[in-house]
PDB file of N, CA and C in Angstrom:
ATOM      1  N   UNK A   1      89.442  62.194 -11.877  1.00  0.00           N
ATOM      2  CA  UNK A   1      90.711  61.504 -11.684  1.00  0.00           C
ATOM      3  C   UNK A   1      91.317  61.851 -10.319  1.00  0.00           C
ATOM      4  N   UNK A   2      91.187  63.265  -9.858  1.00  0.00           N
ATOM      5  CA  UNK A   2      92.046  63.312  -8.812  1.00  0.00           C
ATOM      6  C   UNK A   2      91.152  62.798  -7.525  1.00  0.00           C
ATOM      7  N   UNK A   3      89.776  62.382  -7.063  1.00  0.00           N
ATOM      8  CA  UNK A   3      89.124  61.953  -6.592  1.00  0.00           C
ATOM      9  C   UNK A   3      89.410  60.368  -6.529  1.00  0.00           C
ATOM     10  N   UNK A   4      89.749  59.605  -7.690  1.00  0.00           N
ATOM     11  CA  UNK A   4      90.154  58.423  -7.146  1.00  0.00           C
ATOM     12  C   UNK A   4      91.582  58.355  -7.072  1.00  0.00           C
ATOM     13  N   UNK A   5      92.350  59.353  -6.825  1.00  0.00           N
ATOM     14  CA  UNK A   5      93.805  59.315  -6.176  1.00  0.00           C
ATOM     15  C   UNK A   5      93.634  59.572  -4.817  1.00  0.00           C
ATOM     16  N   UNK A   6      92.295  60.813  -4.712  1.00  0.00           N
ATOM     17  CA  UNK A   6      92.080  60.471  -3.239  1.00  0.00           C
ATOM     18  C   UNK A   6      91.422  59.919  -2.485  1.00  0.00           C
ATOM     19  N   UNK A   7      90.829  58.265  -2.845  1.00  0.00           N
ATOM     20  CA  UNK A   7      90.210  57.788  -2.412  1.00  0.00           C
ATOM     21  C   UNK A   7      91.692  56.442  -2.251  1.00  0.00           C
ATOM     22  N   UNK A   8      92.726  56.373  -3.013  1.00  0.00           N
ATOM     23  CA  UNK A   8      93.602  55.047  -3.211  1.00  0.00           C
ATOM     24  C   UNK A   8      93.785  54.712  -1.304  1.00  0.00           C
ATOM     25  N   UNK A   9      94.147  56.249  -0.619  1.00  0.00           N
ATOM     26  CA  UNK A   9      94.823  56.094   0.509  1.00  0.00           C
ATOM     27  C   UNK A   9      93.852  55.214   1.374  1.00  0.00           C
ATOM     28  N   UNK A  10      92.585  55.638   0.918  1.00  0.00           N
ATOM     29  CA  UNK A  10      91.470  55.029   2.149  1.00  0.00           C
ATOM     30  C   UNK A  10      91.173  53.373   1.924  1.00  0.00           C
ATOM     31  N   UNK A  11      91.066  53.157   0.437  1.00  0.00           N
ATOM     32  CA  UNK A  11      91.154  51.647  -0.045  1.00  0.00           C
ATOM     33  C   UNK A  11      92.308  50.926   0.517  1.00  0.00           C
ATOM     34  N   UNK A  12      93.582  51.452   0.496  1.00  0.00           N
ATOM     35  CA  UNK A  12      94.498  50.651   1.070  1.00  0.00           C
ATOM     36  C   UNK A  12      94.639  50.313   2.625  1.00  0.00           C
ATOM     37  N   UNK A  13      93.622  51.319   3.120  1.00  0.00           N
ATOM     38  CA  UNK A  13      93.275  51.299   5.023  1.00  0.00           C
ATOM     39  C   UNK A  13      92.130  50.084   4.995  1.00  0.00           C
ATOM     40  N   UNK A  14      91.093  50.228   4.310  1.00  0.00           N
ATOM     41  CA  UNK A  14      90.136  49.441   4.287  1.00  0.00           C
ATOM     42  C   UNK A  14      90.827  47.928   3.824  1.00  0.00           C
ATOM     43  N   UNK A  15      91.727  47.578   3.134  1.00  0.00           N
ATOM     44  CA  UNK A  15      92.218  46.347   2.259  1.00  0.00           C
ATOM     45  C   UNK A  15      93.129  45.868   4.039  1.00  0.00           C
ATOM     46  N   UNK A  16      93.519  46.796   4.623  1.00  0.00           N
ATOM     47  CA  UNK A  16      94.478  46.987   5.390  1.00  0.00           C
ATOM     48  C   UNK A  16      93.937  46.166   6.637  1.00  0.00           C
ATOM     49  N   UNK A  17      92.779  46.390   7.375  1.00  0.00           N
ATOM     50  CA  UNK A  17      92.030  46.662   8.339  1.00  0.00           C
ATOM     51  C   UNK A  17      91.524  45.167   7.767  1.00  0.00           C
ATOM     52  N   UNK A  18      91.022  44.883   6.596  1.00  0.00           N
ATOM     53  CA  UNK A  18      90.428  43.497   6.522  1.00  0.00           C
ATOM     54  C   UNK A  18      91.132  42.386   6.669  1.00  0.00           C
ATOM     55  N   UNK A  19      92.313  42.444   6.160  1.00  0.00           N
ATOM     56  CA  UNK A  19      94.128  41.768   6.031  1.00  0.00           C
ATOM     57  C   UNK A  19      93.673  41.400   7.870  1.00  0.00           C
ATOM     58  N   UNK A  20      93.962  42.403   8.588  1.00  0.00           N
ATOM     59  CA  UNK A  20      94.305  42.390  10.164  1.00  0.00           C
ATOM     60  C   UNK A  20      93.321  41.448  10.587  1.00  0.00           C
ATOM     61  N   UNK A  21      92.078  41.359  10.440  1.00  0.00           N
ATOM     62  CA  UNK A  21      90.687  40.661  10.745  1.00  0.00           C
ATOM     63  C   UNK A  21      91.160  39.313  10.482  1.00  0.00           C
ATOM     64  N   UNK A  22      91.891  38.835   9.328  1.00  0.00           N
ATOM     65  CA  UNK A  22      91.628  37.913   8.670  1.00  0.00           C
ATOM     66  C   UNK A  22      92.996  37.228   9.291  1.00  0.00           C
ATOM     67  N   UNK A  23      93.613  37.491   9.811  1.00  0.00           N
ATOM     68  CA  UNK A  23      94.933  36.894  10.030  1.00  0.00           C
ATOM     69  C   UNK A  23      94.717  36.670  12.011  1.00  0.00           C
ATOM     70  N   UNK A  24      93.952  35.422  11.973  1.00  0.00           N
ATOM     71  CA  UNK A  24      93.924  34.708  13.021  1.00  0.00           C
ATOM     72  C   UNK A  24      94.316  33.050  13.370  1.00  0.00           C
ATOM     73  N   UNK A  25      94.575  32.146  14.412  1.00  0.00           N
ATOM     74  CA  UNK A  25      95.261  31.602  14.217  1.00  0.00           C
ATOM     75  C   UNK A  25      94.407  30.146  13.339  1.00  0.00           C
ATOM     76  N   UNK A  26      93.159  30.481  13.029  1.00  0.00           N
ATOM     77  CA  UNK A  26      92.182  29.735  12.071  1.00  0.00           C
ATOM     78  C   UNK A  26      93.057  29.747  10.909  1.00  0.00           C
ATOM     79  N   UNK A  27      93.289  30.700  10.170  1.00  0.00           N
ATOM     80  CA  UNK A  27      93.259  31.229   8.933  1.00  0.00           C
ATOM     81  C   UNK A  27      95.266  30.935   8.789  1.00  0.00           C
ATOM     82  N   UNK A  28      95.665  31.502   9.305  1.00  0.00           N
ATOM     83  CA  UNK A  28      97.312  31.526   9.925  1.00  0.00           C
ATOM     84  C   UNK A  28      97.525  30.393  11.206  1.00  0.00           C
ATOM     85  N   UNK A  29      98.679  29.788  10.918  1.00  0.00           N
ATOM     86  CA  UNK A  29      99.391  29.395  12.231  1.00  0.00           C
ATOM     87  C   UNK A  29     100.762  29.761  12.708  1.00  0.00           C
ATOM     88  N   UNK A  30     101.168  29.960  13.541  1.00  0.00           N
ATOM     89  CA  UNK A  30     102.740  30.212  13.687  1.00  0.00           C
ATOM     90  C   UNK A  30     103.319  28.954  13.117  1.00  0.00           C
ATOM     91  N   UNK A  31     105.126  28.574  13.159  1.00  0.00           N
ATOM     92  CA  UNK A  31     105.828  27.597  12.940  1.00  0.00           C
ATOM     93  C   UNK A  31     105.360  26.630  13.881  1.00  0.00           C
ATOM     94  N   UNK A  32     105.512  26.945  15.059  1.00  0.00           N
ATOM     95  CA  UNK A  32     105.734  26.244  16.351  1.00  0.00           C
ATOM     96  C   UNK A  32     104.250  25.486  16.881  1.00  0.00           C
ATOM     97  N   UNK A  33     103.414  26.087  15.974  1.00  0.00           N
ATOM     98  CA  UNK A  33     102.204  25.522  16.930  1.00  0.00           C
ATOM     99  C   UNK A  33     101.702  24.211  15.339  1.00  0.00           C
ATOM    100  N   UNK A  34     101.684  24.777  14.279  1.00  0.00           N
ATOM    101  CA  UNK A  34     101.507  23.715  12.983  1.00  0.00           C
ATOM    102  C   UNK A  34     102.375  24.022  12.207  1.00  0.00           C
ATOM    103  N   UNK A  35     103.021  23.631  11.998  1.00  0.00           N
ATOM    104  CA  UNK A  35     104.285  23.818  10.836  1.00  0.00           C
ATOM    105  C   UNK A  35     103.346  23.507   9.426  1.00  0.00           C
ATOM    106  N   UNK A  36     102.828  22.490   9.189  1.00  0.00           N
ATOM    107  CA  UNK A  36     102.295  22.203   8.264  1.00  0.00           C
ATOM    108  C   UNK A  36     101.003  23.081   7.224  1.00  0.00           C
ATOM    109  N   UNK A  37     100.309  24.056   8.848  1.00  0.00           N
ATOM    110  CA  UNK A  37      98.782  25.021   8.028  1.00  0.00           C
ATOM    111  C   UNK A  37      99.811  26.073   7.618  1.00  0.00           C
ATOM    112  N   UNK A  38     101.317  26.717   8.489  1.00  0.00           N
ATOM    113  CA  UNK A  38     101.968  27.557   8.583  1.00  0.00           C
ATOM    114  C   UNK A  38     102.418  27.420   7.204  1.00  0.00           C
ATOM    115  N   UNK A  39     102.983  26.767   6.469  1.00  0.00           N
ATOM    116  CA  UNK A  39     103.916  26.108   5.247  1.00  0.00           C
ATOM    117  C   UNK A  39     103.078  26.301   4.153  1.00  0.00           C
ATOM    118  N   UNK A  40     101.391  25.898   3.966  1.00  0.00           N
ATOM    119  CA  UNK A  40     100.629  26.244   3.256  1.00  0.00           C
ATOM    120  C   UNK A  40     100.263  27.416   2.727  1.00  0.00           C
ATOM    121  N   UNK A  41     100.156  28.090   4.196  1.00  0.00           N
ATOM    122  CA  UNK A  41      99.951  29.786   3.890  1.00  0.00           C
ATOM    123  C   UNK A  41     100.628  30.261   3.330  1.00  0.00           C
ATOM    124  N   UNK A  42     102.122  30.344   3.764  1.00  0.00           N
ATOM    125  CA  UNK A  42     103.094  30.993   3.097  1.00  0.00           C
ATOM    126  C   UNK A  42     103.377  30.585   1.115  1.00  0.00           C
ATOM    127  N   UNK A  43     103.235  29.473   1.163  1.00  0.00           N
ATOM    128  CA  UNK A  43     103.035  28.816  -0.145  1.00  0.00           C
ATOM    129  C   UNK A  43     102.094  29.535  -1.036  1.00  0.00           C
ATOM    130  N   UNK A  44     100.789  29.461  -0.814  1.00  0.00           N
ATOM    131  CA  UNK A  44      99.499  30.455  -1.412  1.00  0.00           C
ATOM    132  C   UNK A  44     100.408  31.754  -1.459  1.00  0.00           C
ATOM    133  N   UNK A  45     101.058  32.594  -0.708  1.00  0.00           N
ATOM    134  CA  UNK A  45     100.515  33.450  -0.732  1.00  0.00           C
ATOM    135  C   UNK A  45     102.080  33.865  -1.682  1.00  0.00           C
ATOM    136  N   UNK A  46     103.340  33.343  -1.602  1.00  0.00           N
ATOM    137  CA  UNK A  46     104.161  33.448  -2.441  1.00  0.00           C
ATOM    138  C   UNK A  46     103.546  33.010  -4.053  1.00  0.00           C
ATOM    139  N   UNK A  47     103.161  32.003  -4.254  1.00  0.00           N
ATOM    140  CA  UNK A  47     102.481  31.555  -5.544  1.00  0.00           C
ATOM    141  C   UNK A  47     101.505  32.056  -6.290  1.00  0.00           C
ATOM    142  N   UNK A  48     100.637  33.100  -5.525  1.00  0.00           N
ATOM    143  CA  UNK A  48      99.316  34.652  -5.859  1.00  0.00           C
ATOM    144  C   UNK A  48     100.149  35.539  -5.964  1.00  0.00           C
ATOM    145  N   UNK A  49     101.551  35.982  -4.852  1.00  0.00           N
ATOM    146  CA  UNK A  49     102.158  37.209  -5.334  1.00  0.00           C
ATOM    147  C   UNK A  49     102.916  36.933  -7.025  1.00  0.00           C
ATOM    148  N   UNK A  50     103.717  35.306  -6.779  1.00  0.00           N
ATOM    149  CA  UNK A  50     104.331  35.536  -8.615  1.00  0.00           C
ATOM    150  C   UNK A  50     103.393  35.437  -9.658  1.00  0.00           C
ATOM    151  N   UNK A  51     101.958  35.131  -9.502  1.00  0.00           N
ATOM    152  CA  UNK A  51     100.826  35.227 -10.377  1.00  0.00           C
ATOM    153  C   UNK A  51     100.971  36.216 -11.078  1.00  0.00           C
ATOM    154  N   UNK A  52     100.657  37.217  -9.535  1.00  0.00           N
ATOM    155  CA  UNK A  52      99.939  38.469 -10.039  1.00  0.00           C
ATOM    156  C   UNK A  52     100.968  39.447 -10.542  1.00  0.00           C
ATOM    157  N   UNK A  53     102.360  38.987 -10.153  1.00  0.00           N
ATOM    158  CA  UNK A  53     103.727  40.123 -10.433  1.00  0.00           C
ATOM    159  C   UNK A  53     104.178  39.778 -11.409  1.00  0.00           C
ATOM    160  N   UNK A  54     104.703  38.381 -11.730  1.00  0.00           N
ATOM    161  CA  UNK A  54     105.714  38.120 -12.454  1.00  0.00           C
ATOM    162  C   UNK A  54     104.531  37.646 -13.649  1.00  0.00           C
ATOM    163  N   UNK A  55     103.608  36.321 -13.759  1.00  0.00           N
ATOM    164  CA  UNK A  55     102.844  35.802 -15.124  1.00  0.00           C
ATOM    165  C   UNK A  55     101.896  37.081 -14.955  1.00  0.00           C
ATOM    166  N   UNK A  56     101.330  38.072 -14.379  1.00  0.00           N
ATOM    167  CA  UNK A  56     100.288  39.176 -14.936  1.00  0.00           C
ATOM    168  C   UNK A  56      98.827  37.960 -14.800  1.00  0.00           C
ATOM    169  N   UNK A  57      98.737  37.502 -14.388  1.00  0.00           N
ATOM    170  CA  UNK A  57      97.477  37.035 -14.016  1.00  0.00           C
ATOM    171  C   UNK A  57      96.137  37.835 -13.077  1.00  0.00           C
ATOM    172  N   UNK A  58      94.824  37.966 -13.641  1.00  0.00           N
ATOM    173  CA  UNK A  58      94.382  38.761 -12.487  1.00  0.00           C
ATOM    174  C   UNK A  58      94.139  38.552 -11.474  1.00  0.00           C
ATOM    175  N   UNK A  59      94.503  39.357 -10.506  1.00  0.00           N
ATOM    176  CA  UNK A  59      94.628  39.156  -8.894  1.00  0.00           C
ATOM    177  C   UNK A  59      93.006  38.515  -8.709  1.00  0.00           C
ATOM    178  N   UNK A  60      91.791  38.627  -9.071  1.00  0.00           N
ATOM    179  CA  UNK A  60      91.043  38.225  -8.914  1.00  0.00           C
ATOM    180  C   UNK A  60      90.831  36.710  -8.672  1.00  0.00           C
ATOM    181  N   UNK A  61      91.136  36.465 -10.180  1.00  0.00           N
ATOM    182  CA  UNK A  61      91.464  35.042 -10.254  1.00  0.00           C
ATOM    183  C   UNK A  61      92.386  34.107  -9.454  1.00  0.00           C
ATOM    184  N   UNK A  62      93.294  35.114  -9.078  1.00  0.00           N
ATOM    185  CA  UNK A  62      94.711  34.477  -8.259  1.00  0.00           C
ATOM    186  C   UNK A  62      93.886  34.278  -6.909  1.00  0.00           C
ATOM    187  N   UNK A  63      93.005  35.022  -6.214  1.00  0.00           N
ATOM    188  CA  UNK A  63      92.611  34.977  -5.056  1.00  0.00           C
ATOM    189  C   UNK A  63      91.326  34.318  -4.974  1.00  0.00           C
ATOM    190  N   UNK A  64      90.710  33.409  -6.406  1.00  0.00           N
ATOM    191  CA  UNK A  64      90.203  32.333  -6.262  1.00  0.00           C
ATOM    192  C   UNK A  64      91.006  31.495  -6.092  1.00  0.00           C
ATOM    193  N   UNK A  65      91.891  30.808  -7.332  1.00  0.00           N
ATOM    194  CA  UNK A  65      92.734  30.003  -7.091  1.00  0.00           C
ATOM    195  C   UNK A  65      93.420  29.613  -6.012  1.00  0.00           C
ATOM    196  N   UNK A  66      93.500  30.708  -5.082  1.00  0.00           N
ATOM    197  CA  UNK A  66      93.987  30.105  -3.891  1.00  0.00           C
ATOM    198  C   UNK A  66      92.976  29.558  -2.674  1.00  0.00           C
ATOM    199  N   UNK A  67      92.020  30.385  -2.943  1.00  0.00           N
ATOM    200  CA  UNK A  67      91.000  29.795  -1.975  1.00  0.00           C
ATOM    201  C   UNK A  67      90.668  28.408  -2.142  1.00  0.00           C
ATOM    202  N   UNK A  68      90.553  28.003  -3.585  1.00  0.00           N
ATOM    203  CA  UNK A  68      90.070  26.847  -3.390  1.00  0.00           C
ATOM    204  C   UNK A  68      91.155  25.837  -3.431  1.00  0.00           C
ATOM    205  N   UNK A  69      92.727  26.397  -3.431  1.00  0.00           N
ATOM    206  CA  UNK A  69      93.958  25.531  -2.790  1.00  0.00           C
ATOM    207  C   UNK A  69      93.946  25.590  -1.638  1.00  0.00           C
ATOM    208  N   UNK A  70      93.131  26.225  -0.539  1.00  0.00           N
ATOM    209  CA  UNK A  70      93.316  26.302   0.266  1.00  0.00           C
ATOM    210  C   UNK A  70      92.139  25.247   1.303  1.00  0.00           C
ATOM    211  N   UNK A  71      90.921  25.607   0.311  1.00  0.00           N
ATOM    212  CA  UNK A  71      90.052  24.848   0.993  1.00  0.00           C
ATOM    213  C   UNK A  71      90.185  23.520   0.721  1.00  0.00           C
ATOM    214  N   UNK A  72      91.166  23.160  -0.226  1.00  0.00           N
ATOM    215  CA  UNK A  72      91.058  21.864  -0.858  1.00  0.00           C
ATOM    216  C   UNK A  72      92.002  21.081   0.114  1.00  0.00           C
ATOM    217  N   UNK A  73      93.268  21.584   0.372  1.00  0.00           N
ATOM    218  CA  UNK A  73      94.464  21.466   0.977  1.00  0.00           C
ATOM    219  C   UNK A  73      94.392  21.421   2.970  1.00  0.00           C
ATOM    220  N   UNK A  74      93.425  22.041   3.402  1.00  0.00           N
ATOM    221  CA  UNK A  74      93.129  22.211   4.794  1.00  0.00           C
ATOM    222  C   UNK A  74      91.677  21.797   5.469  1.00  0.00           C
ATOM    223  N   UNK A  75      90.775  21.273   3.889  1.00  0.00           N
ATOM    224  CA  UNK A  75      89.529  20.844   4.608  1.00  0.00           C
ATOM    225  C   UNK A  75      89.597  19.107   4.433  1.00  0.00           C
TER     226      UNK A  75
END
């Protein structure tokens, strides 16, 4: 047990570090440059956080569900 308390800090660097990778202006847009990919993102990603916080849905699932709102919605 106390081995995966000390492993939480390094998972959240690694979750951390992939987040940073992933947030380019492909994936993200500012307001100013597409309002519209910008509006989407934020949408997904408010609608996975009340998934997973407020209905208890698993984050797993939530982070399909959005992918394929996302690919559905931007391809």
């Amino acid at each position: 047990e106390n081995a995966f308390k000390g492993l939480r800090p390094a998972v959240v660097g690694l979750l951390a570090a992939a987040t940073l990778l992933l947030c380019t202006t492909e994936n993200f847009s500012t307001p100013h440059e597409n309002m519209w990919q910008f509006g989407i993102s934020c949408f997904l990603f408010v609608a996975t956080f009340y998934g997973v916080k407020v209905k208890n849905i698993n984050p797993i699932r939530m982070i399909l569900y959005s992918a394929a709102a996302g690919l559905l919605l931007f391809y």
